[in-house]
Protein backbone atom coordinates (compact mmCIF):
# COMPACT_ATOMS: atom_id res chain seq x y z
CA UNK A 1 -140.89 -10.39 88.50
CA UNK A 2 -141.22 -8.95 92.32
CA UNK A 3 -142.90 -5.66 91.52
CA UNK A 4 -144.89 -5.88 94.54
CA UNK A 5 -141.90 -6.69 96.74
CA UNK A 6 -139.98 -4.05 95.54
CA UNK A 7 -142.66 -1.61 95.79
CA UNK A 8 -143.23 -1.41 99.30
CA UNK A 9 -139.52 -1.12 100.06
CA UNK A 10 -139.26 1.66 97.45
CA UNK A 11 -142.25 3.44 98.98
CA UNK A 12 -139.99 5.33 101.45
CA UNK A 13 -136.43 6.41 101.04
CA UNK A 14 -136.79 10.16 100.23
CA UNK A 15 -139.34 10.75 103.08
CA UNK A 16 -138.62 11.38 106.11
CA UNK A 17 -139.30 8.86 105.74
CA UNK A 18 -138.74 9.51 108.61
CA UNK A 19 -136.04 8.43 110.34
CA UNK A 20 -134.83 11.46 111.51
CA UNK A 21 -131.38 12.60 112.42
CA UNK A 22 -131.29 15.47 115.17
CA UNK A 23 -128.34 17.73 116.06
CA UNK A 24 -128.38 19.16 119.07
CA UNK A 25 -127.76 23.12 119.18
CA UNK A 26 -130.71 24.04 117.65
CA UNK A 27 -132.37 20.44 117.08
CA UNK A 28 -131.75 18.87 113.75
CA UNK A 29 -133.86 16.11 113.25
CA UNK A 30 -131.79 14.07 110.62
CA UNK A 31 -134.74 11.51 108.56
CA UNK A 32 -133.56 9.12 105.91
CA UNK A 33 -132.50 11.36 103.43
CA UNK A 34 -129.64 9.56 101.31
CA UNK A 35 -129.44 12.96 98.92
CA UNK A 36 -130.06 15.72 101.44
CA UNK A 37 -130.68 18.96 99.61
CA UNK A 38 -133.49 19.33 99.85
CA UNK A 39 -134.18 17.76 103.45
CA UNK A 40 -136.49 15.49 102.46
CA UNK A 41 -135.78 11.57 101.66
CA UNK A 42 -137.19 8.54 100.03
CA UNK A 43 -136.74 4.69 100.07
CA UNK A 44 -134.49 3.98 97.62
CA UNK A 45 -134.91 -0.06 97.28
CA UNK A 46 -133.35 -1.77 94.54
CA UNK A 47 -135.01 -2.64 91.03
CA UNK A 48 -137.75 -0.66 90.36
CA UNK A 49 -137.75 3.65 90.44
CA UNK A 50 -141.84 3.91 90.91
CA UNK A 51 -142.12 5.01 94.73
CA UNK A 52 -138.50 6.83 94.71
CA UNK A 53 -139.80 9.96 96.36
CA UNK A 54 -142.09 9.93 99.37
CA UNK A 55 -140.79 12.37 102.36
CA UNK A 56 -141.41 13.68 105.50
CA UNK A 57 -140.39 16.97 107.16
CA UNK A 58 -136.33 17.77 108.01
CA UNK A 59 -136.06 20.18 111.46
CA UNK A 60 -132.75 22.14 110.42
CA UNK A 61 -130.28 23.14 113.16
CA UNK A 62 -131.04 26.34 115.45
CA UNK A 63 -134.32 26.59 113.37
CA UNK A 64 -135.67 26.93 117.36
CA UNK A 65 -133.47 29.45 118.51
CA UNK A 66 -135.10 30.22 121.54
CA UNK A 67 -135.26 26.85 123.06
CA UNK A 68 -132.22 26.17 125.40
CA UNK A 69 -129.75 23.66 123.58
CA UNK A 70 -127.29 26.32 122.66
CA UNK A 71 -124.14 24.57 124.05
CA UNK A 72 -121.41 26.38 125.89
CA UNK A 73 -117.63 25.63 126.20
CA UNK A 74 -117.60 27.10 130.05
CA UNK A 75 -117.55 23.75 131.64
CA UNK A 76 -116.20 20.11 131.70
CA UNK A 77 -119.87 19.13 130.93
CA UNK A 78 -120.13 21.75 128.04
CA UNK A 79 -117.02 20.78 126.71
CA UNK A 80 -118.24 16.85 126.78
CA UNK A 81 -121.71 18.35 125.52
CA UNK A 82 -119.54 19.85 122.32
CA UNK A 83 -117.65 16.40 121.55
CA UNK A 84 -120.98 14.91 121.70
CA UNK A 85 -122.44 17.16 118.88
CA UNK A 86 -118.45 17.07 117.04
CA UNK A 87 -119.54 13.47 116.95
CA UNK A 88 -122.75 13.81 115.46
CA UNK A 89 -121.47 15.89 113.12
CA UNK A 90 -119.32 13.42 112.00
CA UNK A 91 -121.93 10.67 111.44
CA UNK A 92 -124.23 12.89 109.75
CA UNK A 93 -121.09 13.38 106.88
CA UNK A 94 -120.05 9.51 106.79
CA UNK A 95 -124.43 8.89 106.64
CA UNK A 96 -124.55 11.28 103.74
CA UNK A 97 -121.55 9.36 101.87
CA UNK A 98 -123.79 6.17 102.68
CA UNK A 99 -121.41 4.73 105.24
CA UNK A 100 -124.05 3.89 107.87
CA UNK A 101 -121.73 1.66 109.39
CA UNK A 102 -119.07 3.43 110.22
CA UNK A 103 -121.94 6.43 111.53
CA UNK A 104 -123.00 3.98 114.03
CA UNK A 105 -120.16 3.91 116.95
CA UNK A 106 -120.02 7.83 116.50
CA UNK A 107 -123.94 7.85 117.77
CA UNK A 108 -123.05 5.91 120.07
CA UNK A 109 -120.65 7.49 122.22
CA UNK A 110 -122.43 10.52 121.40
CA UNK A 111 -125.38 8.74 123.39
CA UNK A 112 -123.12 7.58 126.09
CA UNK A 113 -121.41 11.15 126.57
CA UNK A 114 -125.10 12.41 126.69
CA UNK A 115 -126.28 10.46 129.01
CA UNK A 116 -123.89 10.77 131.56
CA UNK A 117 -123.78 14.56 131.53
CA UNK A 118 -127.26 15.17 130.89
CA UNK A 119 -129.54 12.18 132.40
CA UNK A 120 -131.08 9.32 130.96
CA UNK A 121 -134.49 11.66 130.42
CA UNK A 122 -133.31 14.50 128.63
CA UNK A 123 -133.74 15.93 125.27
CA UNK A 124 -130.65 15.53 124.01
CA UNK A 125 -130.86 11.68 124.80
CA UNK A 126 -133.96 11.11 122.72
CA UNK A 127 -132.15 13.21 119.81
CA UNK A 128 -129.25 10.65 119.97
CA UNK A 129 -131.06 7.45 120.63
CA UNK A 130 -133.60 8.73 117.29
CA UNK A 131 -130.28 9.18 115.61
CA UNK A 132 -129.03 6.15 116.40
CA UNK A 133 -132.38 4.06 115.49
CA UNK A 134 -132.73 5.90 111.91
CA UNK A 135 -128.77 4.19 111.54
CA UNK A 136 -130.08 0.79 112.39
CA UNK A 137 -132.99 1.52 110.23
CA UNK A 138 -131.11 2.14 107.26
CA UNK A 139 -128.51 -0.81 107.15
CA UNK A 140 -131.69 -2.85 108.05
CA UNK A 141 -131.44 -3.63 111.53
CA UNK A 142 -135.33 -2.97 112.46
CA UNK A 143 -134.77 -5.21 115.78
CA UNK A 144 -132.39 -2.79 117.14
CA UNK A 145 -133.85 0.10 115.67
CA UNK A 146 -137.80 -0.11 116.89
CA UNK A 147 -136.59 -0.01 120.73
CA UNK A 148 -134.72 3.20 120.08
CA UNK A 149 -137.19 4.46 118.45
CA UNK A 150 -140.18 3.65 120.82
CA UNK A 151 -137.65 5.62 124.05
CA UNK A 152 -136.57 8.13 121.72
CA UNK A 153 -140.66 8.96 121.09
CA UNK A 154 -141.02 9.04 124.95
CA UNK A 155 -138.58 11.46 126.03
CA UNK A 156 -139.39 13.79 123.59
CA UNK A 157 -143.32 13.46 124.62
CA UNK A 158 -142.05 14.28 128.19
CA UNK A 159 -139.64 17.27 127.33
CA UNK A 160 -141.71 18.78 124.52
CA UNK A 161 -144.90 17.30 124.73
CA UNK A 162 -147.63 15.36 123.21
CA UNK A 163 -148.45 18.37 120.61
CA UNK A 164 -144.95 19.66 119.48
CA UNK A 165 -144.28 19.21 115.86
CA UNK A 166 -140.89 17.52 116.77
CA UNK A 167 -142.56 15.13 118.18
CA UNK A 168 -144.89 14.71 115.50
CA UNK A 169 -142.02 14.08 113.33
CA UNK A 170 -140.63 11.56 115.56
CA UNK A 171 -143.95 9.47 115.16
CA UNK A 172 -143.31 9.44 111.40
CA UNK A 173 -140.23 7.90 112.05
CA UNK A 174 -141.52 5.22 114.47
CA UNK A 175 -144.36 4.69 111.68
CA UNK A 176 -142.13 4.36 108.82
CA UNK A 177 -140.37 1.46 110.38
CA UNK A 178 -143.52 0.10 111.33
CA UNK A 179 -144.56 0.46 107.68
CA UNK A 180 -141.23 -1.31 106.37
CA UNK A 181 -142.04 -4.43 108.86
CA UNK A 182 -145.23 -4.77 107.47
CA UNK A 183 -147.31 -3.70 110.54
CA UNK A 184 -149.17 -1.18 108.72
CA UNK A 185 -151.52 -0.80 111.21
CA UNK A 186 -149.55 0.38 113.33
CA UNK A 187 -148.04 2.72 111.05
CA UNK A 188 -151.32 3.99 110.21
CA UNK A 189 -152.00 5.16 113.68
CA UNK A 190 -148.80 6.37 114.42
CA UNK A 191 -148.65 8.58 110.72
CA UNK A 192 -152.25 9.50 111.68
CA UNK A 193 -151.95 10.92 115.14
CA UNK A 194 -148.46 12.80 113.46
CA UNK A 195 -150.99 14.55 110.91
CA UNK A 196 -153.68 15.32 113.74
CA UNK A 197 -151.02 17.07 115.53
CA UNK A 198 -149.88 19.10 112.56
CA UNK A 199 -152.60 19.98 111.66
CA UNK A 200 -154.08 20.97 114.89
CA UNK A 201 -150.81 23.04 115.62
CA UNK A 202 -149.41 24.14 112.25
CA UNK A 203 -153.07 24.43 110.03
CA UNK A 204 -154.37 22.53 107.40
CA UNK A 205 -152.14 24.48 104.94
CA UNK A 206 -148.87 23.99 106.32
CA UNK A 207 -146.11 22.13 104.45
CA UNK A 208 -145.46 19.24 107.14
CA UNK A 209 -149.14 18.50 107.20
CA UNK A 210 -148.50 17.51 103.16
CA UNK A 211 -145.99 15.65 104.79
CA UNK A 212 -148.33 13.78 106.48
CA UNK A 213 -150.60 13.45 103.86
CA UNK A 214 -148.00 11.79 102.02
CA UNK A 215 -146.58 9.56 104.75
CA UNK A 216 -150.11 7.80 104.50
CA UNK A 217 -150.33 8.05 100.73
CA UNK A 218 -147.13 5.99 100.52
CA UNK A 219 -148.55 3.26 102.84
CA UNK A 220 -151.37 3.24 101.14
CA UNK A 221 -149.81 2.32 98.22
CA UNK A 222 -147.61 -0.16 100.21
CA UNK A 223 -150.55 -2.30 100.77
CA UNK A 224 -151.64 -2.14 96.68
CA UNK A 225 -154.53 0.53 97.43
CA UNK A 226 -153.91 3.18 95.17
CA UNK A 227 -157.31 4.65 95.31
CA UNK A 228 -156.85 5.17 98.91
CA UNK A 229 -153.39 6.61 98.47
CA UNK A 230 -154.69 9.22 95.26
CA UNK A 231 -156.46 11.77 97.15
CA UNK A 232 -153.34 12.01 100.04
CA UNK A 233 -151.00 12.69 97.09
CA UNK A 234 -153.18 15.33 95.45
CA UNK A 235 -154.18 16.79 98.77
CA UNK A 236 -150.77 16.76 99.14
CA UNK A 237 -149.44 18.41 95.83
CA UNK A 238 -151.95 21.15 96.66
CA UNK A 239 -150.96 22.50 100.03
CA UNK A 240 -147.21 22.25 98.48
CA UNK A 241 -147.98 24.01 95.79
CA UNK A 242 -149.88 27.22 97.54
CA UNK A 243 -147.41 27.18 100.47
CA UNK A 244 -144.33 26.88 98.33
CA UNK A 245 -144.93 27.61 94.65
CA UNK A 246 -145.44 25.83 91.75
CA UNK A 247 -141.31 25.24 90.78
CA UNK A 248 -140.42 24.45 94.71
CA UNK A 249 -138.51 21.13 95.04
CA UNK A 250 -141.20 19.58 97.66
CA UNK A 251 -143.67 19.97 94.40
CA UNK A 252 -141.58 17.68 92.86
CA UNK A 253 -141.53 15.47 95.16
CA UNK A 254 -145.39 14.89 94.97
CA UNK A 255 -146.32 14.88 91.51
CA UNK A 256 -143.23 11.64 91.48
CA UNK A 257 -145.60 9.93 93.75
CA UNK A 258 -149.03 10.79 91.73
CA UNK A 259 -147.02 9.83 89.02
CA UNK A 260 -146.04 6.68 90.68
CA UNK A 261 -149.89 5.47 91.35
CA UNK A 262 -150.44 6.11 87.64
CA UNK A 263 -147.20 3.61 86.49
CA UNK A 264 -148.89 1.18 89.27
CA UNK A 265 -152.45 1.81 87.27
CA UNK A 266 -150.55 0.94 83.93
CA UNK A 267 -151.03 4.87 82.80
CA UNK A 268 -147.85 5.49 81.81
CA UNK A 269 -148.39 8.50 79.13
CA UNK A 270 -149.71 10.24 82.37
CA UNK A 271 -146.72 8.80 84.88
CA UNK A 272 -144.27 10.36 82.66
CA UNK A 273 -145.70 13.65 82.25
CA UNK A 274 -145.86 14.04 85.95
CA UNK A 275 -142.45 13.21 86.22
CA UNK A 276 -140.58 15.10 83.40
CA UNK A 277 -142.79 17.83 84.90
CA UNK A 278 -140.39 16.86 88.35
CA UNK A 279 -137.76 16.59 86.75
CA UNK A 280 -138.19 20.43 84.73
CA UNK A 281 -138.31 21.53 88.44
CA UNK A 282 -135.97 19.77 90.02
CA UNK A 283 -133.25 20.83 87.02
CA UNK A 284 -133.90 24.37 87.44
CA UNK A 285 -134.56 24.89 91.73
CA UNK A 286 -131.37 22.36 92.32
CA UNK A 287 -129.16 22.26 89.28
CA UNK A 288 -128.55 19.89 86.54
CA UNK A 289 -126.20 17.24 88.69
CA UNK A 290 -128.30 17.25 92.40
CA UNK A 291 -129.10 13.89 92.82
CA UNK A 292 -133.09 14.43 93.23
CA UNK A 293 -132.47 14.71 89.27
CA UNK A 294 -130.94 11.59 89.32
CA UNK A 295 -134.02 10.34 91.24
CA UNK A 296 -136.08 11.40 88.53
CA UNK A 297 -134.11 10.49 86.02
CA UNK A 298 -134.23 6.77 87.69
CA UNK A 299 -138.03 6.85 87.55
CA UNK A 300 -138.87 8.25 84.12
CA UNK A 301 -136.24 5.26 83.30
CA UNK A 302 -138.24 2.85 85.06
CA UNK A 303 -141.85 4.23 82.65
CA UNK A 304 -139.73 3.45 79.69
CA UNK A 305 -138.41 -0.13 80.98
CA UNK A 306 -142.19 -0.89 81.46
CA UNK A 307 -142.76 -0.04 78.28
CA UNK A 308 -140.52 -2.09 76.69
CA UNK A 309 -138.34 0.87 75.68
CA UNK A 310 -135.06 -0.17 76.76
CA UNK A 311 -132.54 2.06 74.58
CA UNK A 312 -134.39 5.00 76.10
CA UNK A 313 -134.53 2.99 79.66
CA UNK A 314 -130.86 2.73 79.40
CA UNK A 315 -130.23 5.92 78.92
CA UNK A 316 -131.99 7.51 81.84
CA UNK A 317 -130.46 4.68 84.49
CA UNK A 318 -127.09 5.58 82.73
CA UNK A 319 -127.50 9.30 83.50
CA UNK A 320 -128.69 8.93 86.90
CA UNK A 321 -125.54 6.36 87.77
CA UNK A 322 -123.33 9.34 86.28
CA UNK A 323 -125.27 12.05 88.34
CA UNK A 324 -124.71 10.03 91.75
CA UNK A 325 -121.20 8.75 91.56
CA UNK A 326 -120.15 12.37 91.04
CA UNK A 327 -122.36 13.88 93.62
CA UNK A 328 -122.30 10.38 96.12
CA UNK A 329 -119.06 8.71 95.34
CA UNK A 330 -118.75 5.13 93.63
CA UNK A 331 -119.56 3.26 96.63
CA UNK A 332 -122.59 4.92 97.76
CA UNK A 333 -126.02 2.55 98.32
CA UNK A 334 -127.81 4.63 95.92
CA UNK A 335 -125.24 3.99 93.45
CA UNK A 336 -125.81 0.38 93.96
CA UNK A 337 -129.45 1.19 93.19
CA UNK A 338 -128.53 2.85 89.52
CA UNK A 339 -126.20 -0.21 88.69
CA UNK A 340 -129.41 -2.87 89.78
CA UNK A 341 -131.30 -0.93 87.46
CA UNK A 342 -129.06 -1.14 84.79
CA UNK A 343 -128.98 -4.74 84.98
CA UNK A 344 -132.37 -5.33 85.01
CA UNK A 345 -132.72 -3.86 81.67
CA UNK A 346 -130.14 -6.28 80.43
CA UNK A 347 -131.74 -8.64 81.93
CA UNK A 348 -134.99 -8.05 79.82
CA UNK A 349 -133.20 -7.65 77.18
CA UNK A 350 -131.89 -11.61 77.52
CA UNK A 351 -128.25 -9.89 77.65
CA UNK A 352 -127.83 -12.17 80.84
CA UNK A 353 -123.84 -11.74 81.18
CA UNK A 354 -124.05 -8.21 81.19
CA UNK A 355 -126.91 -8.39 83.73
CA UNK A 356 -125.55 -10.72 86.25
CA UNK A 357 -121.61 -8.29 86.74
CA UNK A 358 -123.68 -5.60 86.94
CA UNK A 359 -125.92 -7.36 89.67
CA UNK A 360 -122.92 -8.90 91.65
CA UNK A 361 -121.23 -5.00 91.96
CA UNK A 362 -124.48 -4.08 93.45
CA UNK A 363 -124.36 -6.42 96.02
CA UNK A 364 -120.82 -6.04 96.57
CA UNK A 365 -121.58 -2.04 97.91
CA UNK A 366 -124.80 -3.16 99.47
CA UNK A 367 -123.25 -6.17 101.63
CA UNK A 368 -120.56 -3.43 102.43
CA UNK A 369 -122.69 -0.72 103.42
CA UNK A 370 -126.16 -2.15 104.98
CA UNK A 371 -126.82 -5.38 107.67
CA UNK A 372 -126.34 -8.83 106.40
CA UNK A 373 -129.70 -9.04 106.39
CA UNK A 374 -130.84 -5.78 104.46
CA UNK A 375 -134.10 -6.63 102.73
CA UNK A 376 -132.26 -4.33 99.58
CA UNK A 377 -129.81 -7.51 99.49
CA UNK A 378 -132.31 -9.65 99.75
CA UNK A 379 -134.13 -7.73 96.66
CA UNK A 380 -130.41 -8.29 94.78
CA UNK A 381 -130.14 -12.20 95.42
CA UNK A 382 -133.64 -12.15 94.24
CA UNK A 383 -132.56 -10.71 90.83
CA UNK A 384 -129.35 -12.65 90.67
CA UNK A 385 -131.50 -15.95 91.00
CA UNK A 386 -134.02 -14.69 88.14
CA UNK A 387 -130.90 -14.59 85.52
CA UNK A 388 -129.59 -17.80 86.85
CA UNK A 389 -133.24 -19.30 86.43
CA UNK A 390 -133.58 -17.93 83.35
CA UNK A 391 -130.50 -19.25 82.21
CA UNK A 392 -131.54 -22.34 83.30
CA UNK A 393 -128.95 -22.90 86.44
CA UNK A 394 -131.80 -23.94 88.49
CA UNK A 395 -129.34 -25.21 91.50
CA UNK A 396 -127.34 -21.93 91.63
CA UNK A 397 -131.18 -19.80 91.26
CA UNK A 398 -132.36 -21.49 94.44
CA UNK A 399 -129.68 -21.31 96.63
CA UNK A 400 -129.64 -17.52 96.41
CA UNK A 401 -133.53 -17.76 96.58
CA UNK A 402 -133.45 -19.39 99.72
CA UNK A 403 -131.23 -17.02 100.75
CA UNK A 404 -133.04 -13.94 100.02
CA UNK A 405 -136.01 -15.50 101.70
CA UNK A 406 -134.57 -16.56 105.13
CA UNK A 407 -132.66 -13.18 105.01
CA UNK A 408 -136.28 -11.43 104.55
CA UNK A 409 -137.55 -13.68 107.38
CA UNK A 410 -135.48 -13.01 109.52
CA UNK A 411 -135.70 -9.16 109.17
CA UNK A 412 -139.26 -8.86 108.80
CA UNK A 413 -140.51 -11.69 110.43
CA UNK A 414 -142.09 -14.57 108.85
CA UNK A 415 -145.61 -13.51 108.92
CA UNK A 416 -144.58 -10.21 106.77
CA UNK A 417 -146.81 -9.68 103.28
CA UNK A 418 -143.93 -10.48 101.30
CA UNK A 419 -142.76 -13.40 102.55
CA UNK A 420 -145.52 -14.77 101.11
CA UNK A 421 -144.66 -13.52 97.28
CA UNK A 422 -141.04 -15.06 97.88
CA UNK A 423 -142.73 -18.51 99.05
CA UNK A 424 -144.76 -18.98 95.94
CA UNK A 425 -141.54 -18.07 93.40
CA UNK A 426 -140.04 -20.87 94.93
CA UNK A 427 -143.03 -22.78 94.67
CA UNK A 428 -143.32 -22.74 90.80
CA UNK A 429 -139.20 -23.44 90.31
């Protein structure tokens, strides 16, 4: 239906995907990571589970100890300094309950407070702004979040320089919004020059250069080149499995994205071997109810939907919905994710009523929690207008497909690959 749509959008929520959130007194670099465990994320879109994990390094809190950003209570501008991280604080707990919205004035008046005490330059400035443009990322708001991202990138050249690893990581999260635009050129260069410096300063073994690896693998396989993206995975899966073990959750993560190219390739005997092996590890290094089992519960769900297996389908969407209401709460976006699923097996399955409530309560969390103009909306009017269509209510299917598409255009811009897939549904309506 809009596999290829959905698969580029997919291709990064559990990476750092960069985006990353910092807290300053250590520096915590926060990415996208809507289940954050494991501190690594993955682009969670809407309908389809193939690309769910694809990641990118997490820097925790004081894991720098010796660099200055201890803060002390001493003075009026230490005290500010301290509300300034309280604040953080805060929007890193309302981001992790998926209420990006309500994150976003928090960051902001951290910013301000930041600013004014420390200089528009400093280090803690580019940790806030990078916060604040991973918010605007998430809800969908890439206009407001690429010039936050490109300042953010250039006062953390200046106070760490060009060859830190935190700065590294904050070119991954510059790229990754380059990738969900559609400039993948850009992205390329920007995830390229991120694994040069890695590489160059951490080895060719180190974990975050697999980080790398996979940042490109993913857009790669954004752009429908799976043969390019293969040997990034594997390379990949490799370094994660000397540096970390065989059972370590970052494995996991990597044989769900080999297993992804193979569900792309139509081998899915081999896709779900790769990811019950994910999910074995995931179960046993996180626990039964972490929602990275719910991720791979949601993909091995998605093999068996492509198979035509829906009873079994069902029943892996089902348990992953169950695993992230209890862990995420009922409104959470990923939720919304697990219910689209749902009703897109009903929807194969020609059981259209069922299909179309469970679509409308995923677009009722989604229009609460993300930007009008979130391209996972977008994805949800798509599907709504696919049961009407197929129902035959052609005048309600194209009002919410002309909907979805100027929403898309006018977050991605009109010359964006997948404006073009949207143009030629209509076409043949």
């Amino acid at each position: 239906m809009h596999a290829a749509f959905t698969r580029w959008l997919l291709s990064s929520l559990l990476t750092v995907s960069s985006g990353g959130f910092y807290c300053l007194a250590g520096v915590t670099i926060w990415h996208m990571t809507s289940q954050s465990a494991v501190a690594q994320s993955s682009l969670d879109l809407s309908s389809t589970s193939t690309d769910y994990f694809k990641q990118s390094p997490l820097i925790l809190d004081n894991e720098n100890p010796e660099e200055p950003y201890t803060i002390s209570t001493r003075s009026k501008n230490n005290q500010q300094l301290a509300e300034a991280e309280q604040l953080n604080q805060q929007a890193i707990t309302l981001r992790e309950q998926g209420k990006y919205i309500e994150a976003i004035p928090l960051v902001q008046r951290s910013l301000a407070i930041r600013e004014s005490v420390l200089g528009p330059n400093h280090l803690g400035v580019g940790i806030s702004l990078n916060n604040l443009a991973t918010l605007y990322k998430e809800i969908g708001n890439y206009t407001e979040a690429l010039p936050r991202y490109q300042r953010a990138l250039i006062i953390l050249e200046t106070a760490l320089g060009p060859n830190h690893p935190d700065f590294a990581t904050s070119l991954g999260s510059l790229a990754e919004l380059y990738q969900l635009q559609g400039n993948y050129t850009e992205a390329l260069a920007s995830y390229q020059r991120a694994l040069a410096i890695r590489e160059a300063v951490l080895g060719a073994g180190h974990p975050s250069v697999a980080s790398s690896l996979n940042n490109i693998g993913t857009l790669h396989e954004a752009q429908g080149n799976y043969a390019e993206a293969f040997p990034y995975h594997q390379r990949a899966l490799e370094i994660r499995e000397a540096a970390l073990g065989a059972n370590h959750p970052y494995v996991a993560i990597s044989l769900h994205n080999i297993a992804a190219l193979y569900q792309a390739h139509g081998n899915y005997a081999e896709a779900l071997a790769q990811y019950q092996r994910g999910l074995a590890i995931s179960e046993t290094a996180l626990g039964p109810d972490h929602p990275y089992v719910a991720n791979s519960l949601n993909s091995i769900g998605g093999i068996y939907k492509a198979q035509g297996n829906y009873a079994e389908a069902l029943t892996q969407y089902q348990q992953a919905l169950a695993i992230r209401e209890s862990t995420l709460g009922p409104d959470h976006p990923d939720v919304a994710q697990s219910i689209n699923n749902i009703a897109l097996v009903y929807e194969a399955q020609g059981n259209y009523a069922e299909a179309l409530t469970r679509l409308q309560r995923s677009l009722k969390i989604r229009e609460a929690t993300l930007e009008p103009n979130h391209p996972y909306i977008a994805n949800n009017l798509h599907d709504i207008a696919f049961v009407y269509e197929a129902q035959g209510k052609y005048a309600e299917a194209l009002s919410r497909y002309h909907r979805a598409l100027e929403m898309l255009e006018a977050t991605l811009g009109p010359n964006h690959p997948d404006i073009a897939v949207r143009l030629n549904k209509l076409a043949v309506i």
